[in-house]
Protein backbone atom coordinates (compact mmCIF):
# COMPACT_ATOMS: atom_id res chain seq x y z
CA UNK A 1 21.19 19.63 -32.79
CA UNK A 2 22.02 23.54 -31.85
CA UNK A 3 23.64 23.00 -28.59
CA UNK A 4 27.05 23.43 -28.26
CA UNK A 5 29.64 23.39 -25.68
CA UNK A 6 32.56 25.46 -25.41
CA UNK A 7 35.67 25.24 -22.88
CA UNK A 8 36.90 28.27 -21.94
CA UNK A 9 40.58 29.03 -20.56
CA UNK A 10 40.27 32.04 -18.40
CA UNK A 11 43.96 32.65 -17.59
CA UNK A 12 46.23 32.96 -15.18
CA UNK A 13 43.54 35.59 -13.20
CA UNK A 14 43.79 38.96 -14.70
CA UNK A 15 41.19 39.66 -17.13
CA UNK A 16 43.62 41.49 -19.52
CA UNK A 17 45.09 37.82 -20.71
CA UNK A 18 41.52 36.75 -21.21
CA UNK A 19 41.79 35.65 -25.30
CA UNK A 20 38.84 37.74 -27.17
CA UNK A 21 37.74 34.59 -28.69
CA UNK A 22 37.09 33.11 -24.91
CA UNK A 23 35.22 36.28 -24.62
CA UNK A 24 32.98 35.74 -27.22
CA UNK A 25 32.44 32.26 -25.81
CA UNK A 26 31.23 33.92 -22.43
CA UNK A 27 29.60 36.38 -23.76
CA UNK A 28 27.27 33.98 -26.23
CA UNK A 29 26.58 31.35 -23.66
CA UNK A 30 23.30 30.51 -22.87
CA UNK A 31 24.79 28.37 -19.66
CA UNK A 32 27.92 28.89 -17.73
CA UNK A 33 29.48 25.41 -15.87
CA UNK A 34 32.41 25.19 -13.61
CA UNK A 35 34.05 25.53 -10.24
CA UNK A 36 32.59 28.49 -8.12
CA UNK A 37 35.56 30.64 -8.05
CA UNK A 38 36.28 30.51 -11.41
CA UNK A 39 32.43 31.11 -12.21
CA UNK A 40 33.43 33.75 -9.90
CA UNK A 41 35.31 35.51 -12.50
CA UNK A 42 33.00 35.73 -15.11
CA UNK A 43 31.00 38.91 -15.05
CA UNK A 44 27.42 38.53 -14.76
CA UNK A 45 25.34 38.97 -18.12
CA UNK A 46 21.54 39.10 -18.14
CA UNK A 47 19.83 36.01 -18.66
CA UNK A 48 22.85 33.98 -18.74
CA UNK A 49 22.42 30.69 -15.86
CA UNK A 50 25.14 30.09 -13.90
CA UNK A 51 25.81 26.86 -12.74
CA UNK A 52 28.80 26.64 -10.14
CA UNK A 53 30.06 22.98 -8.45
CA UNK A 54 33.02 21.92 -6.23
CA UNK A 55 36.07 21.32 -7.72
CA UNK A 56 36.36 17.62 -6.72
CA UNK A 57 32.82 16.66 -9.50
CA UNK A 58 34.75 17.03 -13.21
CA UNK A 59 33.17 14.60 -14.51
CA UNK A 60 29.62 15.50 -12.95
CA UNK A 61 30.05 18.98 -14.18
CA UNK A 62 31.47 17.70 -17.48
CA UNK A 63 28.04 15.64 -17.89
CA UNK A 64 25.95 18.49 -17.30
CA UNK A 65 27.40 20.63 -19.69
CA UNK A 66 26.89 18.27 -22.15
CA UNK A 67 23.21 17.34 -21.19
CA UNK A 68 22.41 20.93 -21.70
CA UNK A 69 23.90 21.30 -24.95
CA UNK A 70 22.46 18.16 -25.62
CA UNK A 71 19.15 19.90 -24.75
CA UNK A 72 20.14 23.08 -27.01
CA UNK A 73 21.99 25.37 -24.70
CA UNK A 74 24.88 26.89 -25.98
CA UNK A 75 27.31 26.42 -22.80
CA UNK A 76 30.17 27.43 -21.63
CA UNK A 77 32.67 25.26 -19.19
CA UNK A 78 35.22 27.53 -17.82
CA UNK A 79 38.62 26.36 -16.37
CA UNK A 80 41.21 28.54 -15.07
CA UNK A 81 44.06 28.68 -16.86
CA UNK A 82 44.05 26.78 -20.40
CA UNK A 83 41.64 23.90 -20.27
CA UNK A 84 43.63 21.57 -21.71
CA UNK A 85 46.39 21.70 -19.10
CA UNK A 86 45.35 19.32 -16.31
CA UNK A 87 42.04 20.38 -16.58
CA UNK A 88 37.83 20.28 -18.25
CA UNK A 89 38.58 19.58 -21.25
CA UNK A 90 40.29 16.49 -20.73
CA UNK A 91 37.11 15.94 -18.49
CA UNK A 92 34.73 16.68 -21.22
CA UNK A 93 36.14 14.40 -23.64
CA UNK A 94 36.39 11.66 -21.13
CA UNK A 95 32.84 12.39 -20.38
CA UNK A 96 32.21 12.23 -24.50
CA UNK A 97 33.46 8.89 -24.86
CA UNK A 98 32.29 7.14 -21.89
CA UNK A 99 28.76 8.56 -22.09
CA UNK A 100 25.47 9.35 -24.14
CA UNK A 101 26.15 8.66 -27.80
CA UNK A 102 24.51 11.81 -28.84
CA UNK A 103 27.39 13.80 -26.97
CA UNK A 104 29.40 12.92 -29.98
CA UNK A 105 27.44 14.57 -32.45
CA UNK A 106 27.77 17.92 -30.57
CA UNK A 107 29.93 21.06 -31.24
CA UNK A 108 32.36 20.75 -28.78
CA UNK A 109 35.35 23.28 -28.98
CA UNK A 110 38.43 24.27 -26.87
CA UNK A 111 39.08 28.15 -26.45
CA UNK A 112 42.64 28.39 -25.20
CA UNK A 113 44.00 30.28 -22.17
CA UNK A 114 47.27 31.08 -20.89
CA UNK A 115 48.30 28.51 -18.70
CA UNK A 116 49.86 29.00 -15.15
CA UNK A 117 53.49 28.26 -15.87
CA UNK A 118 53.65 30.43 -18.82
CA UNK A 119 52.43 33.45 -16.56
CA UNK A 120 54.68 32.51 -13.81
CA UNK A 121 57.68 31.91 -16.36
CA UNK A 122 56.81 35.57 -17.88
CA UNK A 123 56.90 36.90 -14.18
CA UNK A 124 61.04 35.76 -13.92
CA UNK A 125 61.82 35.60 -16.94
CA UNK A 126 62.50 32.77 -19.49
CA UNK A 127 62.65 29.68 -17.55
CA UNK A 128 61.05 27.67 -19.93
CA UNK A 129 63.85 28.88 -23.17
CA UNK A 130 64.97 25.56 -23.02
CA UNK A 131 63.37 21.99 -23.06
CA UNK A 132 60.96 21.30 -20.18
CA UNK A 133 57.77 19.18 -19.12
CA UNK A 134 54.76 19.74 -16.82
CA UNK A 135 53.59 17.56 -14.28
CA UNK A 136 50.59 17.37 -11.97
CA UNK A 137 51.80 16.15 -8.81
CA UNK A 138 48.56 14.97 -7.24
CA UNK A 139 47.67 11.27 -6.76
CA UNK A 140 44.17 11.53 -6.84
CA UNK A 141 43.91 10.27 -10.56
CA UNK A 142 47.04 8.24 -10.55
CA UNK A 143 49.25 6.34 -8.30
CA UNK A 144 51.88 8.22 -6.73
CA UNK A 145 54.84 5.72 -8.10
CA UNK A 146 53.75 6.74 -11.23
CA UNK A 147 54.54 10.52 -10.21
CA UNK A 148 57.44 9.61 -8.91
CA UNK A 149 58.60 7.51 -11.64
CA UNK A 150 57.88 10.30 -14.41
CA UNK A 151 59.45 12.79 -12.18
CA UNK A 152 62.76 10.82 -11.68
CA UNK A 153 62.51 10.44 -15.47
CA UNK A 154 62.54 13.96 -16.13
CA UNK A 155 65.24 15.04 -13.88
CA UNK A 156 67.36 12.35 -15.48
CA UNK A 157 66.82 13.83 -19.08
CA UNK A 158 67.36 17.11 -16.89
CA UNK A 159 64.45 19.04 -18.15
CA UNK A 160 63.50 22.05 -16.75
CA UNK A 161 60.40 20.91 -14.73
CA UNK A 162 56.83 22.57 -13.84
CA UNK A 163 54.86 21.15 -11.32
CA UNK A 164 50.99 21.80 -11.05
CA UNK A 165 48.97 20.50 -7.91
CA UNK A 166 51.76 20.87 -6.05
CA UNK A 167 50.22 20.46 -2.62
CA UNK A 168 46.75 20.86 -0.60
CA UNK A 169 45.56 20.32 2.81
CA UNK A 170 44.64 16.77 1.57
CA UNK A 171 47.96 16.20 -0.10
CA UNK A 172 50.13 17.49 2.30
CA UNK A 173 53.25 15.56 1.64
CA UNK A 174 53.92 15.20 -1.62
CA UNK A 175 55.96 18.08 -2.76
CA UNK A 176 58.02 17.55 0.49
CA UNK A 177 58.72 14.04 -1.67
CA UNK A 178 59.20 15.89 -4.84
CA UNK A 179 62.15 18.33 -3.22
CA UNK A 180 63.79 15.09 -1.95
CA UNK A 181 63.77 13.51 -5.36
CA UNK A 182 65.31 16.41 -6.86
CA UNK A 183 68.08 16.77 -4.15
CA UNK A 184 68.88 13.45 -5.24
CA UNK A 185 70.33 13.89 -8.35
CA UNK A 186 70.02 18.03 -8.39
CA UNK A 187 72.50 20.43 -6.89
CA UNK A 188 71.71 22.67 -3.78
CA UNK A 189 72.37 25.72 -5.99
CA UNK A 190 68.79 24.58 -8.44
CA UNK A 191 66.67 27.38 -9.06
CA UNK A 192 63.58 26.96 -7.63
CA UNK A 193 60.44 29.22 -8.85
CA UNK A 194 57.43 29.61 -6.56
CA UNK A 195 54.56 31.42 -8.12
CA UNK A 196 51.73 31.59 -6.22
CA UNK A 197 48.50 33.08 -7.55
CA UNK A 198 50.17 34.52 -10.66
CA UNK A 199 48.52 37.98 -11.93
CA UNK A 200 45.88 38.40 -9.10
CA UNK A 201 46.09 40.71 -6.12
CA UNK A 202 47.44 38.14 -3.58
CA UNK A 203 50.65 37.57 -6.43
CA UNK A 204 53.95 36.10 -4.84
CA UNK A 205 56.81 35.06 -6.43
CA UNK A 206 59.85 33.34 -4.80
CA UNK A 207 62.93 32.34 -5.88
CA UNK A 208 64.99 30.07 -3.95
CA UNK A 209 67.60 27.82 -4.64
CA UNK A 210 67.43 23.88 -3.70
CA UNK A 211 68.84 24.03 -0.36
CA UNK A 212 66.49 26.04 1.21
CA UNK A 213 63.38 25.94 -0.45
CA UNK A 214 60.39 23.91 1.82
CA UNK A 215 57.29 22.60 0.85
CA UNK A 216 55.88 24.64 3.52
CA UNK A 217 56.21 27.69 1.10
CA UNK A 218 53.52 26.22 -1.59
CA UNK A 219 50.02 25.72 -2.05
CA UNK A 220 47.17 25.02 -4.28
CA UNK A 221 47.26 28.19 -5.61
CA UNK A 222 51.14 27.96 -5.98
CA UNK A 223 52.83 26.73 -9.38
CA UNK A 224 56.57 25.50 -8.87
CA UNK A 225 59.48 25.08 -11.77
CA UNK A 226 62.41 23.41 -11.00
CA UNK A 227 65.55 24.69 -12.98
CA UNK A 228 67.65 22.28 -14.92
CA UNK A 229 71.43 21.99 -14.64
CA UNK A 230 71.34 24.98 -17.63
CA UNK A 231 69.20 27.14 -15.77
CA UNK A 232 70.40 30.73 -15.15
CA UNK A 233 70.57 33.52 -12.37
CA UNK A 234 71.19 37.15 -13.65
CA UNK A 235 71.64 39.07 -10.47
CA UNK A 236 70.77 42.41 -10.73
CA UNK A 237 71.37 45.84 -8.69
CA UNK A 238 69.87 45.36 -5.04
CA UNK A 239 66.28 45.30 -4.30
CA UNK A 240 65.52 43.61 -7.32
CA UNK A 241 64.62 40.04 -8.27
CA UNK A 242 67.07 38.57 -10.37
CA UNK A 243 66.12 37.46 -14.30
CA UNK A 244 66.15 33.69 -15.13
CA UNK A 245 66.53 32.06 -18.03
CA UNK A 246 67.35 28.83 -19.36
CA UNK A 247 69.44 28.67 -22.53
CA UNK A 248 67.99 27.31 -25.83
CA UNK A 249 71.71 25.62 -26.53
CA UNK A 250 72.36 22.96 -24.04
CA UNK A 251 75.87 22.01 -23.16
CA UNK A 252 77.23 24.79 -25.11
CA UNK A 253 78.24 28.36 -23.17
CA UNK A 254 78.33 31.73 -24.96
């Protein structure tokens, strides 16, 4: 069997944090699978298919990568971001174990990208220094008390938290929920990070504390990390964003 498939991280957006072993993926695919705009951002090569879907058919499109390897194409399924982080490869796998028995037998690898709360974290600063988790706050895969649950969980160990999926037009409530978890056990003074579309031409970054942060202020596009009791403001001269950081030493001040 020649086909292979290969899922492809394509970063946060900018094509200068593009791995050069995810372009060498692109470049030798026979077949290109994923979700139009990401397809999107793959420049054209001659003779390569393109095969863009909604972003709502994983699985489908995670079947019909590997039916065209299957078939001998050498494919490539790109994901924004790294594709392991709530994302195809995770679907490709799934679609490996649940489906056509030949799947197995195919080269399958995973070319890593850099995933949204790293670029957003490198955008402020070092958020992330310290212990911290990522969550996907959508309910479309799992039960929102389960969100809830793992959410109150990680407050309590007071991890600095990232939350992916934060909100859509179909979801429209849940982060509203999220900020009234954390208010719960979270002072008004938290850090809040708002990153939407991190490294592309329609960049923002806020940062807020607790008390007066609003779901409003997120989308899709938007990744949010909630500070821990650790994390750090270093104001700087006016005009300018302040730096934050959470320590790698926990309950121990310089």
């Amino acid at each position: 069997m020649t086909g292979r498939v290969t899922i492809v991280g394509l970063g946060p957006g900018d094509p200068r944090f593009l791995t050069p072993a995810a372009s060498e993926a692109l470049a030798s695919a026979t077949d290109l699978v994923g979700y139009g705009p990401y397809v999107d951002r793959v420049p054209e090569r001659p003779g390569q298919r393109r095969h863009a879907s909604d972003n709502r058919v994983e699985l489908d499109r995670a079947r019909f990568a590997l039916d065209l390897a299957a078939k001998g194409s050498r494919v490539a399924v790109v994901s924004g971001g790294d594709p392991g982080v709530f994302a195809m490869a995770a679907a490709v796998f799934e679609a490996v174990e649940n489906g056509d028995p030949i799947w197995r037998s195919l080269d399958i690898r995973v070319e890593p990208g850099i995933t949204a709360m790293l670029a957003a974290a490198a955008r402020v600063g070092a958020p992330l220094g310290g212990d911290f988790c990522a969550m996907s706050l959508s309910d479309n895969l799992k039960p929102w008390e389960v969100v809830e649950a793992r959410l109150r969980a990680a407050l309590a160990a007071d991890f600095v938290v990232a939350l992916y999926n934060p909100i859509s037009s179909a979801r429209p409530w849940q982060l509203g929920a999220a900020f009234k978890i954390v208010a719960e056990t979270q002072g008004p003074d938290t850090p809040i990070i708002l990153a939407r579309a991190v490294m592309r031409p329609d960049e923002r970054i806020r940062i807020l504390p607790l008390s007066e942060v609003e779901a409003s202020m997120a989308d899709m596009s938007t990744i949010v990390i909630i500070g821990a009791s650790t994390t750090r403001l270093i104001e700087r001269p006016e005009g300018k964003a302040p730096f934050v950081y959470t320590p790698r030493s926990y309950g121990v001040r310089p």
